[in-house]
PDB file of N, CA and C in Angstrom:
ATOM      1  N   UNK A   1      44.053  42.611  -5.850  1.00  0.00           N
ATOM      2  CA  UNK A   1      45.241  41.923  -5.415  1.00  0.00           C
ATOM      3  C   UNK A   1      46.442  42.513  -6.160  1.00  0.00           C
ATOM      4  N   UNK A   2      47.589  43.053  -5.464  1.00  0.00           N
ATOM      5  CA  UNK A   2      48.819  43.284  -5.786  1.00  0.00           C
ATOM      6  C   UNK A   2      49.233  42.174  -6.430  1.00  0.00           C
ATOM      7  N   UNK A   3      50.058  42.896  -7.878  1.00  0.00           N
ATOM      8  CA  UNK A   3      50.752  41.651  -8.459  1.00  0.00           C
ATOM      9  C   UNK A   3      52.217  41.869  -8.559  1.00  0.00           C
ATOM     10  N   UNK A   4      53.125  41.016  -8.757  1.00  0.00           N
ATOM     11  CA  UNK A   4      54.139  41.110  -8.859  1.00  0.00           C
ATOM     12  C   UNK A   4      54.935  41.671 -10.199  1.00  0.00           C
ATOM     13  N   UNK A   5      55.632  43.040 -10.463  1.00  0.00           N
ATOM     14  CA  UNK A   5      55.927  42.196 -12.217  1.00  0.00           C
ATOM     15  C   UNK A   5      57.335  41.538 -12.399  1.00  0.00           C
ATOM     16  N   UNK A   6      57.147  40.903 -13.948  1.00  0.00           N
ATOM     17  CA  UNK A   6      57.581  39.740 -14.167  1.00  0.00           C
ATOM     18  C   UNK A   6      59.502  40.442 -13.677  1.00  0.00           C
ATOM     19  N   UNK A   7      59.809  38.851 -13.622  1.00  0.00           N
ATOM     20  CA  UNK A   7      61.276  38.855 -12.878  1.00  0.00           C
ATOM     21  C   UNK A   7      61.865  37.599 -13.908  1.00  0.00           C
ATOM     22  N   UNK A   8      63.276  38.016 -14.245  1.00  0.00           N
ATOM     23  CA  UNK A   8      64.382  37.213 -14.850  1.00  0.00           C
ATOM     24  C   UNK A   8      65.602  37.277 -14.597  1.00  0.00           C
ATOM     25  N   UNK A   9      66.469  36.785 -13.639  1.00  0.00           N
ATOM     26  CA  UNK A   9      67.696  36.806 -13.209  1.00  0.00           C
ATOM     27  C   UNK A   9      68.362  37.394 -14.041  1.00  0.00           C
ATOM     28  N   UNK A  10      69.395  38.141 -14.619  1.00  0.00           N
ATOM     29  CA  UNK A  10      70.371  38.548 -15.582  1.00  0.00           C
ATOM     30  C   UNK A  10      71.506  37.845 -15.681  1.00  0.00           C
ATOM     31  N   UNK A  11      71.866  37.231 -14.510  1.00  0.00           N
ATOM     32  CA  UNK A  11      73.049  36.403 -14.509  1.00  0.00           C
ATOM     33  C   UNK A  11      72.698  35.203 -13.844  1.00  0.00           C
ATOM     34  N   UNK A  12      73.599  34.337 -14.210  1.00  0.00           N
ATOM     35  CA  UNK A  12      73.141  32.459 -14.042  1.00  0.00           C
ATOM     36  C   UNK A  12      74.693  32.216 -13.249  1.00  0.00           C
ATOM     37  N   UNK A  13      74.335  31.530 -12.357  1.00  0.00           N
ATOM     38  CA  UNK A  13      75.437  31.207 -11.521  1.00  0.00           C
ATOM     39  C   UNK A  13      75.700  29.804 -11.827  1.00  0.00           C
ATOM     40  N   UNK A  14      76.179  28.783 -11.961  1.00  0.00           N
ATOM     41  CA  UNK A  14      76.503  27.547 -12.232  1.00  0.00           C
ATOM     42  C   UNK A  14      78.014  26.994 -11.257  1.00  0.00           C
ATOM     43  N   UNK A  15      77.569  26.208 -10.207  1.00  0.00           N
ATOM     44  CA  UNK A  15      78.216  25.508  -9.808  1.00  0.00           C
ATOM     45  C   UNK A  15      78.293  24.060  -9.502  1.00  0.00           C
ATOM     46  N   UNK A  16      79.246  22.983  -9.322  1.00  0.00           N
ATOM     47  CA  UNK A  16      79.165  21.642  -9.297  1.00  0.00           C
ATOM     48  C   UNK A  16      80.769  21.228  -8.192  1.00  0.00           C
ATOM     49  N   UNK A  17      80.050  19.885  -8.806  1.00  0.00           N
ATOM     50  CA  UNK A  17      81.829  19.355  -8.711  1.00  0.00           C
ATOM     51  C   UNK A  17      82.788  19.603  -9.634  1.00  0.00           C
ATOM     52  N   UNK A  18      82.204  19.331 -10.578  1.00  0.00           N
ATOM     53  CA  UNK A  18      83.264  20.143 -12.014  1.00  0.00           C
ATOM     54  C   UNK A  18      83.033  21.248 -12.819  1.00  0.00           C
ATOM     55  N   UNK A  19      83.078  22.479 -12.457  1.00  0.00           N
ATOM     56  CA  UNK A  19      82.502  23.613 -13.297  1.00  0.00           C
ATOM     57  C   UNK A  19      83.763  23.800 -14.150  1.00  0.00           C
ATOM     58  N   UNK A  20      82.431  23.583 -15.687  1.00  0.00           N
ATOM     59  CA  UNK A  20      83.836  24.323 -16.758  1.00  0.00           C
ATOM     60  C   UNK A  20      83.736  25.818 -16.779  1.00  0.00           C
ATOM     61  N   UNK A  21      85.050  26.012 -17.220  1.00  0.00           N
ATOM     62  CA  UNK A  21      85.526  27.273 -17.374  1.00  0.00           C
ATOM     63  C   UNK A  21      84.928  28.257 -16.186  1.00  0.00           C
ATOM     64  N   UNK A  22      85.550  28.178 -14.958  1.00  0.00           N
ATOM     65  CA  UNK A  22      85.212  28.572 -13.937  1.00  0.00           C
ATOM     66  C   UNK A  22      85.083  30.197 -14.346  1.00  0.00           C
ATOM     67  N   UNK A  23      84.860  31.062 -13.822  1.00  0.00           N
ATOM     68  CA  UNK A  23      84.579  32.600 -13.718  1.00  0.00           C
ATOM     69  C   UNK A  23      85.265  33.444 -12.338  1.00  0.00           C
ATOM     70  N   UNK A  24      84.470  32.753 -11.741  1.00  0.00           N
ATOM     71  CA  UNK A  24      84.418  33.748 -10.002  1.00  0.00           C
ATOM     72  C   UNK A  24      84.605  32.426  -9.034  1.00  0.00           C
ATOM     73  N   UNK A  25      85.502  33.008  -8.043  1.00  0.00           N
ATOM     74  CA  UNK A  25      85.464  32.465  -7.130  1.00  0.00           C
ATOM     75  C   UNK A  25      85.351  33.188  -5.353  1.00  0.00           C
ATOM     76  N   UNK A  26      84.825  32.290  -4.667  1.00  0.00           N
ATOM     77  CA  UNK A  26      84.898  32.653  -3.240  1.00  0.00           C
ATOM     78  C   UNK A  26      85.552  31.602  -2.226  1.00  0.00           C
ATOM     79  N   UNK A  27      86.692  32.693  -1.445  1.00  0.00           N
ATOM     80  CA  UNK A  27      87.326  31.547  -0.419  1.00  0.00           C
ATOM     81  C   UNK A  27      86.578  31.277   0.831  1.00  0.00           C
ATOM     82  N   UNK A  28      86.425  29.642   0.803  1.00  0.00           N
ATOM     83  CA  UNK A  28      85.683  29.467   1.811  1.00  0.00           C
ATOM     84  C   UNK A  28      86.701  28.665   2.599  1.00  0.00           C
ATOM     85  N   UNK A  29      88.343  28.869   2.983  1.00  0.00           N
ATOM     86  CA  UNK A  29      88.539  27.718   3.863  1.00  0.00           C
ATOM     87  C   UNK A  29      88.439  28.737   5.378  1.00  0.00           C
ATOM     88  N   UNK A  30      88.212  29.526   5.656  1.00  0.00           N
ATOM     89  CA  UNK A  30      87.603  29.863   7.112  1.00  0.00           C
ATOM     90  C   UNK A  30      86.151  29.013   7.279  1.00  0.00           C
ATOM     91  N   UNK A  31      85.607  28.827   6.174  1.00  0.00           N
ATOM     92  CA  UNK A  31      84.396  28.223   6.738  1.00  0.00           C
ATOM     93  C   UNK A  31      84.142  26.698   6.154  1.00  0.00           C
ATOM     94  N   UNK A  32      85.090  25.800   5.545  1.00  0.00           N
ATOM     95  CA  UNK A  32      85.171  24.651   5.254  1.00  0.00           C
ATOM     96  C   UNK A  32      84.956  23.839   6.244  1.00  0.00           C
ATOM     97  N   UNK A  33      85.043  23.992   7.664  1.00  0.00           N
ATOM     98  CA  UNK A  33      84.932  23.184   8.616  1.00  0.00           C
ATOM     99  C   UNK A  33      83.317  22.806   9.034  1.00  0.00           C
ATOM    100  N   UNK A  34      82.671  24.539   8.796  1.00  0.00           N
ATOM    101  CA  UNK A  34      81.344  24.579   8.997  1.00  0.00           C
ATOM    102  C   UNK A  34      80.277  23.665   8.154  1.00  0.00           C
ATOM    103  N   UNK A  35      81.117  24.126   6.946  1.00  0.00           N
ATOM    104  CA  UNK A  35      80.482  23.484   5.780  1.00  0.00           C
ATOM    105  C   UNK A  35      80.609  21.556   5.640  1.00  0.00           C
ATOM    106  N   UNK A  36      81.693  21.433   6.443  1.00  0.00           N
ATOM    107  CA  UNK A  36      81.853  19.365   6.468  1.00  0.00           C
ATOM    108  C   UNK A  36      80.770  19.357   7.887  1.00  0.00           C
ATOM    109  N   UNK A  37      80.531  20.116   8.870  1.00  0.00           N
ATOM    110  CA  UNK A  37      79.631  19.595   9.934  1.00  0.00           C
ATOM    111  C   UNK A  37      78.480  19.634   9.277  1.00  0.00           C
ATOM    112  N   UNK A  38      77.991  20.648   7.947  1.00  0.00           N
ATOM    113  CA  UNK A  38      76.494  20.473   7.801  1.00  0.00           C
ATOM    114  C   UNK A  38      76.177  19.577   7.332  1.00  0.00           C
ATOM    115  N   UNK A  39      77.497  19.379   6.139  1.00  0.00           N
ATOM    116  CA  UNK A  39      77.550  18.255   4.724  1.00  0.00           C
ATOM    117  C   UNK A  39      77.060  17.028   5.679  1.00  0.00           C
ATOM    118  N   UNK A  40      77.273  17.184   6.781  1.00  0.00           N
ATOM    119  CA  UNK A  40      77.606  15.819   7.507  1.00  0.00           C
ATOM    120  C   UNK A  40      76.195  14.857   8.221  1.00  0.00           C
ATOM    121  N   UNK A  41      75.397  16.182   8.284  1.00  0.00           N
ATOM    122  CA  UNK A  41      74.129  16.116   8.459  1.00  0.00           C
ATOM    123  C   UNK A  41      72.976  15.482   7.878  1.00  0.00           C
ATOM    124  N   UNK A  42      73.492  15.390   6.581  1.00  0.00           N
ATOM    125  CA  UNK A  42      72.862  14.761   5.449  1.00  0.00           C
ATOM    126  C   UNK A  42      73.391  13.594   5.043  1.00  0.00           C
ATOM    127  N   UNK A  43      72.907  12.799   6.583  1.00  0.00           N
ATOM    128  CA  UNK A  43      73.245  11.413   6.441  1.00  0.00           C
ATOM    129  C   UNK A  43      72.896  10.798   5.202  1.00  0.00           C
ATOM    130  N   UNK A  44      71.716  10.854   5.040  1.00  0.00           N
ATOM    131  CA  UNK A  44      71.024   9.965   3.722  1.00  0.00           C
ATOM    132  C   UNK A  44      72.182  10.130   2.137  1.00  0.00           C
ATOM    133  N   UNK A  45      72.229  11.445   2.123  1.00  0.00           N
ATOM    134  CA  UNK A  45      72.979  11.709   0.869  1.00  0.00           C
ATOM    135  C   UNK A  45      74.225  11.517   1.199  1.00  0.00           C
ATOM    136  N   UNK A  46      74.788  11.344   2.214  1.00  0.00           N
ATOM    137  CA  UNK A  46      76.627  10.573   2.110  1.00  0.00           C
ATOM    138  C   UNK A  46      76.167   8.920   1.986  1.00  0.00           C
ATOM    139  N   UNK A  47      75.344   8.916   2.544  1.00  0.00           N
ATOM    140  CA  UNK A  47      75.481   7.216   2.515  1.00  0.00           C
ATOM    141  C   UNK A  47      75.171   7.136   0.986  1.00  0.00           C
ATOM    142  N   UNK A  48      74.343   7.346   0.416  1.00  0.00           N
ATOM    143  CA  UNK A  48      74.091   7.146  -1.447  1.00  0.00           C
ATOM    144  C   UNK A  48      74.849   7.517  -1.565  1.00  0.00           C
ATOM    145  N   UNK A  49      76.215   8.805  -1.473  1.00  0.00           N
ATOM    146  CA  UNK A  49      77.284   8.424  -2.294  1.00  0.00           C
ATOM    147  C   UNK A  49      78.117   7.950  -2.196  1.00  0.00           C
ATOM    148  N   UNK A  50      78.378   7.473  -1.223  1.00  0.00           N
ATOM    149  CA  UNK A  50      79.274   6.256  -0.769  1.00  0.00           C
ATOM    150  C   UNK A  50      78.923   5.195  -1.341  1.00  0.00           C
ATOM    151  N   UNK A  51      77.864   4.891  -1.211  1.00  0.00           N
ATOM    152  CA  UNK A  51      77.289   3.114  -2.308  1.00  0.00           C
ATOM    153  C   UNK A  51      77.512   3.785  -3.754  1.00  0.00           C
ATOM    154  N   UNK A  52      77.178   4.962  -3.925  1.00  0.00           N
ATOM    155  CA  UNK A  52      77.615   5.453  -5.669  1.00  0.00           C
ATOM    156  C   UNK A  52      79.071   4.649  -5.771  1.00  0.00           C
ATOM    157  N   UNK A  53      79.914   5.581  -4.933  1.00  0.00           N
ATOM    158  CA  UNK A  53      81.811   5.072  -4.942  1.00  0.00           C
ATOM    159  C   UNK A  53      81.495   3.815  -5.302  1.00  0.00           C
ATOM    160  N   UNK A  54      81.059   3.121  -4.472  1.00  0.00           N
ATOM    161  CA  UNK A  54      81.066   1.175  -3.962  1.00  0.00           C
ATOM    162  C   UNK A  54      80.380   0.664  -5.068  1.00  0.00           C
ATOM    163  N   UNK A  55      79.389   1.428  -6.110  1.00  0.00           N
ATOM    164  CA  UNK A  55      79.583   0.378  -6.908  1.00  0.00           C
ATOM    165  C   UNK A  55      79.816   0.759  -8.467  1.00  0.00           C
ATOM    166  N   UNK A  56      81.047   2.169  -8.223  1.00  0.00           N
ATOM    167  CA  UNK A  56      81.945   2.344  -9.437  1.00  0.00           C
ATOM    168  C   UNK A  56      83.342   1.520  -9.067  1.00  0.00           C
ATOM    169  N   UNK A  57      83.712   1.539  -7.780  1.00  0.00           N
ATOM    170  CA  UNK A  57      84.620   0.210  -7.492  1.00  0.00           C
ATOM    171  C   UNK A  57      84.255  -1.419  -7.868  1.00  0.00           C
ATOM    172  N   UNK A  58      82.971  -1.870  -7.972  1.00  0.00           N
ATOM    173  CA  UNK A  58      82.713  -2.867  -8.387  1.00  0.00           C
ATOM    174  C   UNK A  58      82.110  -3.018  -9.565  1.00  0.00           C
ATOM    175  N   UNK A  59      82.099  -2.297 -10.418  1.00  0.00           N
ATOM    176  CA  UNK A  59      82.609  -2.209 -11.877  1.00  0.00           C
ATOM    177  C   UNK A  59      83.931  -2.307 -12.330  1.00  0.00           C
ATOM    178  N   UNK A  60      84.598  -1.789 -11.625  1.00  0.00           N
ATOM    179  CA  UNK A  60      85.997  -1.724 -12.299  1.00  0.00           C
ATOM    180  C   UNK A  60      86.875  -2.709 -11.278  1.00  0.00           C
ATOM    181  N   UNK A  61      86.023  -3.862 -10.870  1.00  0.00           N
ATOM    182  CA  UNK A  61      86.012  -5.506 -10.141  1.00  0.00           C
ATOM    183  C   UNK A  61      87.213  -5.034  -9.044  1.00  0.00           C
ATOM    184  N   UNK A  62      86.958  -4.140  -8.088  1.00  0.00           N
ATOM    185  CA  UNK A  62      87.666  -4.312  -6.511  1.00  0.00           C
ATOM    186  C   UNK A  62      86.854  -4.272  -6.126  1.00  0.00           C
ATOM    187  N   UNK A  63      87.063  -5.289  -5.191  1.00  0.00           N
ATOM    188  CA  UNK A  63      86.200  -6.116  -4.266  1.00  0.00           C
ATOM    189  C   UNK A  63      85.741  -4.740  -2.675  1.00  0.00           C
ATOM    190  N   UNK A  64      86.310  -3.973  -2.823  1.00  0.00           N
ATOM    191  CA  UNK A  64      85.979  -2.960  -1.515  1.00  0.00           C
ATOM    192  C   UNK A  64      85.078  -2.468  -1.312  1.00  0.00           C
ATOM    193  N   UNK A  65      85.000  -2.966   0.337  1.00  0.00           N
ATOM    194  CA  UNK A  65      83.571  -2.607   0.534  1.00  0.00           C
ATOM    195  C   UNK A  65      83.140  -1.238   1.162  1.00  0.00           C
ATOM    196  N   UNK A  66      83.632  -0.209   0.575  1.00  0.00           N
ATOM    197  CA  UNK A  66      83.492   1.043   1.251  1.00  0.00           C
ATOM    198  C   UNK A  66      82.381   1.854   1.704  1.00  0.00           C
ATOM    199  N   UNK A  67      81.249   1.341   1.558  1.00  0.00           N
ATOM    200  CA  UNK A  67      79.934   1.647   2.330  1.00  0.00           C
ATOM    201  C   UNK A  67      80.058   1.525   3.577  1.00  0.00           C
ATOM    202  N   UNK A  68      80.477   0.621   4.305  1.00  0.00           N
ATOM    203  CA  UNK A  68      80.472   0.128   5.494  1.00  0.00           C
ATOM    204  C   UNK A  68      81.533   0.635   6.277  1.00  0.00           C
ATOM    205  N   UNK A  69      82.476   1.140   5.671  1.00  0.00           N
ATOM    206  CA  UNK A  69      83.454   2.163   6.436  1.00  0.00           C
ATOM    207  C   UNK A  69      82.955   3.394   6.295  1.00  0.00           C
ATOM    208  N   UNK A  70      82.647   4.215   5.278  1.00  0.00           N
ATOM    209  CA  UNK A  70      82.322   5.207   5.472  1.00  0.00           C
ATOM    210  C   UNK A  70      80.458   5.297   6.107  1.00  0.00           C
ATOM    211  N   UNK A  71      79.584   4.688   6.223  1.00  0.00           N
ATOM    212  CA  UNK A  71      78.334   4.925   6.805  1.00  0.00           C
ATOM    213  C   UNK A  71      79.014   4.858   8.887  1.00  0.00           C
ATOM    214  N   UNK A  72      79.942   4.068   8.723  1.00  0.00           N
ATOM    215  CA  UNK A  72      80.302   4.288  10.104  1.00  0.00           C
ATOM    216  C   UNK A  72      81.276   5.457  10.304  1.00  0.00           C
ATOM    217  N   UNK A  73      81.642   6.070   9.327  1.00  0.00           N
ATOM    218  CA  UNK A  73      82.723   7.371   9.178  1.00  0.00           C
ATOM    219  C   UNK A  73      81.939   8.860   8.370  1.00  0.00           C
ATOM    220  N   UNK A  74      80.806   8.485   8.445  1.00  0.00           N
ATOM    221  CA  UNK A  74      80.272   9.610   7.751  1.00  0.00           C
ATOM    222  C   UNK A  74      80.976  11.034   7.720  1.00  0.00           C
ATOM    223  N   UNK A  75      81.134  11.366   8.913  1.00  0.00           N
ATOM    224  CA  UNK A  75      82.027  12.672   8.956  1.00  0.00           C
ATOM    225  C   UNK A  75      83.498  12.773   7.971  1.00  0.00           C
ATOM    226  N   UNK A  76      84.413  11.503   8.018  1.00  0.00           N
ATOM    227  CA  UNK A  76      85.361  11.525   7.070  1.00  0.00           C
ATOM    228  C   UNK A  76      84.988  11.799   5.904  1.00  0.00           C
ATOM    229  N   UNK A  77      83.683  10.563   5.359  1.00  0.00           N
ATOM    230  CA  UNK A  77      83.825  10.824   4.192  1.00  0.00           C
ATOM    231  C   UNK A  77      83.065  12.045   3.553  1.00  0.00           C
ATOM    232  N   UNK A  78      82.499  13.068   4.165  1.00  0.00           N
ATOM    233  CA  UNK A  78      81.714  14.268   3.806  1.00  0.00           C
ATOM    234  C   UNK A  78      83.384  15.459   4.171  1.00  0.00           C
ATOM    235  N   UNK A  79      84.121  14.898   4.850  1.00  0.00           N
ATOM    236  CA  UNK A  79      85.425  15.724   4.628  1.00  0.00           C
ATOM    237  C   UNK A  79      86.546  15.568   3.722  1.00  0.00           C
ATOM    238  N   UNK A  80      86.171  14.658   3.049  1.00  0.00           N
ATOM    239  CA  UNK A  80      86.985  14.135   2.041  1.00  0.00           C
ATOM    240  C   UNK A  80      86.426  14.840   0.511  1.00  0.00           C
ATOM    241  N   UNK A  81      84.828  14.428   0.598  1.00  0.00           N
ATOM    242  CA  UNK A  81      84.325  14.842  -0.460  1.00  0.00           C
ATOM    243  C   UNK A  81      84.639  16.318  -0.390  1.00  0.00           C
ATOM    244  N   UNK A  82      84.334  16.938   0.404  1.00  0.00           N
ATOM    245  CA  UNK A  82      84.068  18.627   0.785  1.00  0.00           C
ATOM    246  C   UNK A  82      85.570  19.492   0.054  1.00  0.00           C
ATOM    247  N   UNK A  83      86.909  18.245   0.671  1.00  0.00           N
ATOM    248  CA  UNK A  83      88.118  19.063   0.319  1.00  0.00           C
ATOM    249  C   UNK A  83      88.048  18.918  -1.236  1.00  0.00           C
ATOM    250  N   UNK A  84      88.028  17.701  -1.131  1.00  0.00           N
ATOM    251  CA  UNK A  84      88.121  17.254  -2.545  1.00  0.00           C
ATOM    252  C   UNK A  84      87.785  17.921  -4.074  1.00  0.00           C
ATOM    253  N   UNK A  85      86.116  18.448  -3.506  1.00  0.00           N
ATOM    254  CA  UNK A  85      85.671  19.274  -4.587  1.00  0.00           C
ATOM    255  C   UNK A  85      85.806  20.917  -4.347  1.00  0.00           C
ATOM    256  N   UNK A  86      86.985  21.171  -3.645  1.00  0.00           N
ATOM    257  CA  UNK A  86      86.714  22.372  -3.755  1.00  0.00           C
ATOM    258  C   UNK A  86      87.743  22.630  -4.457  1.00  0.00           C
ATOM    259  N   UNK A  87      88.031  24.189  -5.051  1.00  0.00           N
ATOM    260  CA  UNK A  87      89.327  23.982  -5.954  1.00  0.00           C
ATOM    261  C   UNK A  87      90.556  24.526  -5.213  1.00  0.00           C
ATOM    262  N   UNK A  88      91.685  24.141  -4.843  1.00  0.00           N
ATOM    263  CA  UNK A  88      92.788  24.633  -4.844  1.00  0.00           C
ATOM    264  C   UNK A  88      93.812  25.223  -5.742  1.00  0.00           C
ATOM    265  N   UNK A  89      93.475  25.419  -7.177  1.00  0.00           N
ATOM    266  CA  UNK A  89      93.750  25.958  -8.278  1.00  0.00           C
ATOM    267  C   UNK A  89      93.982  27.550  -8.057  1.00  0.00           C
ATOM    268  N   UNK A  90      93.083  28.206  -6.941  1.00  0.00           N
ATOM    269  CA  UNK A  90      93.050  29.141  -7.201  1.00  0.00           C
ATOM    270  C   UNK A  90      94.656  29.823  -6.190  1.00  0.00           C
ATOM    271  N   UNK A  91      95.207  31.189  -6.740  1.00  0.00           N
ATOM    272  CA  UNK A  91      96.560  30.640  -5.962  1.00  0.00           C
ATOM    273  C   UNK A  91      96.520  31.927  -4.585  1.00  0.00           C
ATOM    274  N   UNK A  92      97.025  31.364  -3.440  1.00  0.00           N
ATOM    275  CA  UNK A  92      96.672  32.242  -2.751  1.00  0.00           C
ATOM    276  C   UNK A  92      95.731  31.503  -1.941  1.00  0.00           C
ATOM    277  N   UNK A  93      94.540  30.781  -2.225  1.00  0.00           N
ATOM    278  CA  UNK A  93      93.534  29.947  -1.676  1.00  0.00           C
ATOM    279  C   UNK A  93      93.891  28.579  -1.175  1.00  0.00           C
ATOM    280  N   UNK A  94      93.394  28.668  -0.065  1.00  0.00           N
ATOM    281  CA  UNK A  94      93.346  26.761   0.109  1.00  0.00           C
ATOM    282  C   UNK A  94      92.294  26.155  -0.415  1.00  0.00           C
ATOM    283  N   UNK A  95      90.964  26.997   0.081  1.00  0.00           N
ATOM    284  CA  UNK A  95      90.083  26.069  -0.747  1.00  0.00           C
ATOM    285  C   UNK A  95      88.923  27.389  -1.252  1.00  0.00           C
ATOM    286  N   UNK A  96      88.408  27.064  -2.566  1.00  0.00           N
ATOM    287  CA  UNK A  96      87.217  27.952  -2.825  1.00  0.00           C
ATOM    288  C   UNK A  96      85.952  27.206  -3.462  1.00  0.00           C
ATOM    289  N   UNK A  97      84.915  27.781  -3.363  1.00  0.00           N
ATOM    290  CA  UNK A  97      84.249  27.596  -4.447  1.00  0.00           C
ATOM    291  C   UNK A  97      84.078  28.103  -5.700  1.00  0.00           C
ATOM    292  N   UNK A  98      84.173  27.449  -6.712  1.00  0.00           N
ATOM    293  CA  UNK A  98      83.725  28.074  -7.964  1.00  0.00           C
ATOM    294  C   UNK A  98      83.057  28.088  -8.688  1.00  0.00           C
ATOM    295  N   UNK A  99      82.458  29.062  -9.512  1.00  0.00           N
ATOM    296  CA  UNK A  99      81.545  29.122 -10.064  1.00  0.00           C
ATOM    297  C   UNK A  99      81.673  29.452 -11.768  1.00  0.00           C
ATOM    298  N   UNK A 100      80.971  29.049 -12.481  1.00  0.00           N
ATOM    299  CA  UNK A 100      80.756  29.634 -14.050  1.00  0.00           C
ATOM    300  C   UNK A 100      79.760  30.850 -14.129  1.00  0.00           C
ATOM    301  N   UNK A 101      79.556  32.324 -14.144  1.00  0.00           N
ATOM    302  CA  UNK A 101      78.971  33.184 -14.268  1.00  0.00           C
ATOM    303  C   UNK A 101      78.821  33.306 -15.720  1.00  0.00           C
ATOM    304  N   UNK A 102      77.403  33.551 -15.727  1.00  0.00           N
ATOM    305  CA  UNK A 102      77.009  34.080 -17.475  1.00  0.00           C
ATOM    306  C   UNK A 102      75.870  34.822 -17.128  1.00  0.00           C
ATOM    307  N   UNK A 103      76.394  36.372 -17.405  1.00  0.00           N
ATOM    308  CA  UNK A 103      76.108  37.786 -17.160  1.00  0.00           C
ATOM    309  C   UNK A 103      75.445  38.098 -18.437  1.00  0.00           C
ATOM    310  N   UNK A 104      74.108  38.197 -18.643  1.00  0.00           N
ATOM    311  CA  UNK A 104      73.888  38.975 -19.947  1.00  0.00           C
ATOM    312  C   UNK A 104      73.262  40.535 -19.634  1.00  0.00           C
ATOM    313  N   UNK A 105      73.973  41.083 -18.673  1.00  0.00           N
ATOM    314  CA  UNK A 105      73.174  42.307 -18.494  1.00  0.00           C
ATOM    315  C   UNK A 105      74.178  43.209 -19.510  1.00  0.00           C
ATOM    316  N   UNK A 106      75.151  43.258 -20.137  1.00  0.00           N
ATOM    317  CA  UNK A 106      76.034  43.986 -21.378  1.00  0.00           C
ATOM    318  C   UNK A 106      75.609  43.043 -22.353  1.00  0.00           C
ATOM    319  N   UNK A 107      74.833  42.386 -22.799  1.00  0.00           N
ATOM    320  CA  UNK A 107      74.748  42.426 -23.744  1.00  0.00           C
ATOM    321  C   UNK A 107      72.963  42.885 -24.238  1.00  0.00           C
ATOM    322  N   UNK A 108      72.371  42.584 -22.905  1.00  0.00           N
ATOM    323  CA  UNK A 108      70.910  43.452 -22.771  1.00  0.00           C
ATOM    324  C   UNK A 108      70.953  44.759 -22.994  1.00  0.00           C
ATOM    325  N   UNK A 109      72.484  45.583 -22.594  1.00  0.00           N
ATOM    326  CA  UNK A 109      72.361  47.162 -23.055  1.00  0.00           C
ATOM    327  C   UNK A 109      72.540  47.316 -24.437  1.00  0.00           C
ATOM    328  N   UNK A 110      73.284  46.486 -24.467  1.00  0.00           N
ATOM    329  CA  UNK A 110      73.287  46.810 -26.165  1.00  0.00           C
ATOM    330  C   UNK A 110      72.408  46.882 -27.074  1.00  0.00           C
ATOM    331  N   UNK A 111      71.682  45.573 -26.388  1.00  0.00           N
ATOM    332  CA  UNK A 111      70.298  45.317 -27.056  1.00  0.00           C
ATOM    333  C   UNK A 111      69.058  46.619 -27.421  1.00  0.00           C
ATOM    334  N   UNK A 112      69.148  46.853 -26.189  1.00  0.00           N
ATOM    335  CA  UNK A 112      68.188  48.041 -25.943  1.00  0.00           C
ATOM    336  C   UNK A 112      68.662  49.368 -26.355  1.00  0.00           C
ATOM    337  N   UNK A 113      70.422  49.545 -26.001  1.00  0.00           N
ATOM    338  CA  UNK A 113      70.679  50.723 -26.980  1.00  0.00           C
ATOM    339  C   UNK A 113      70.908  50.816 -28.323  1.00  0.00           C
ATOM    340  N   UNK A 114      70.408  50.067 -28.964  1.00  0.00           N
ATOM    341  CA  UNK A 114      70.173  49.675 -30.567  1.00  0.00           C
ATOM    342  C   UNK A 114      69.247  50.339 -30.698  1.00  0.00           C
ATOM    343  N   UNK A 115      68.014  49.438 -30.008  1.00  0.00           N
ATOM    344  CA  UNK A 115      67.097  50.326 -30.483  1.00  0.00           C
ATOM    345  C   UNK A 115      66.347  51.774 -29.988  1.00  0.00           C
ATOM    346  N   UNK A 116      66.870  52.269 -29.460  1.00  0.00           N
ATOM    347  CA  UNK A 116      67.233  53.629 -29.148  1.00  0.00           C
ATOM    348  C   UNK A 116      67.975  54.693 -29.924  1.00  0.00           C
ATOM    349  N   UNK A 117      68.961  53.882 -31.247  1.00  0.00           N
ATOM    350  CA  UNK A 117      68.986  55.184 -31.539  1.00  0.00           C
ATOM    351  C   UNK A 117      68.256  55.448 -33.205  1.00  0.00           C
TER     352      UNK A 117
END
């Protein structure tokens, strides 16, 4: 049996809603629209975060019941979230994603040209 050999990414991509110290970015508002019809798809996970919202609003005692508008608005609120987290920081962009890159392939050469000489 053929085996594989071993594999380790060199670089780590890290993205969220809040990435610190961003790195790289890519503009996605040509395809932001695509991206709220898929978001949108995933009924189950807008509705949990919509009751997430609904009950950090009822912690901080407003009475709003925003589950029930947005499970009947799903599409809004997966276009809200979608703009929301993307960054407009970047200038030139309407909307991107961003990412935190941590590249250790310069510091792997070094490594290895150490011991080389």
């Amino acid at each position: 049996m053929d085996q594989l050999p071993p594999y380790l990414p060199v670089a780590k991509w890290y993205f969220g809603r809040q990435v610190a110290s961003p790195t790289h970015y890519f503009d996605v508002t040509k395809h932001l629209n695509n991206a709220i019809e898929a978001a949108n798809e995933h009924e189950t996970m807008l509705t949990n975060m919509a009751r997430q919202v609904e009950l950090k609003f009822q912690t901080l005692a407003d009475n709003s019941n925003i589950t029930i508008e947005f499970e009947k608005l799903l599409i809004k609120f997966a276009e809200k979230i979608m703009k929301s987290s993307r960054s407009k920081k970047i200038k030139g962009v309407e909307y991107a994603e961003i990412f935190r890159v941590i590249d250790d392939s310069e510091q792997i050469k070094k490594i290895v040209g150490s011991k080389e000489r």
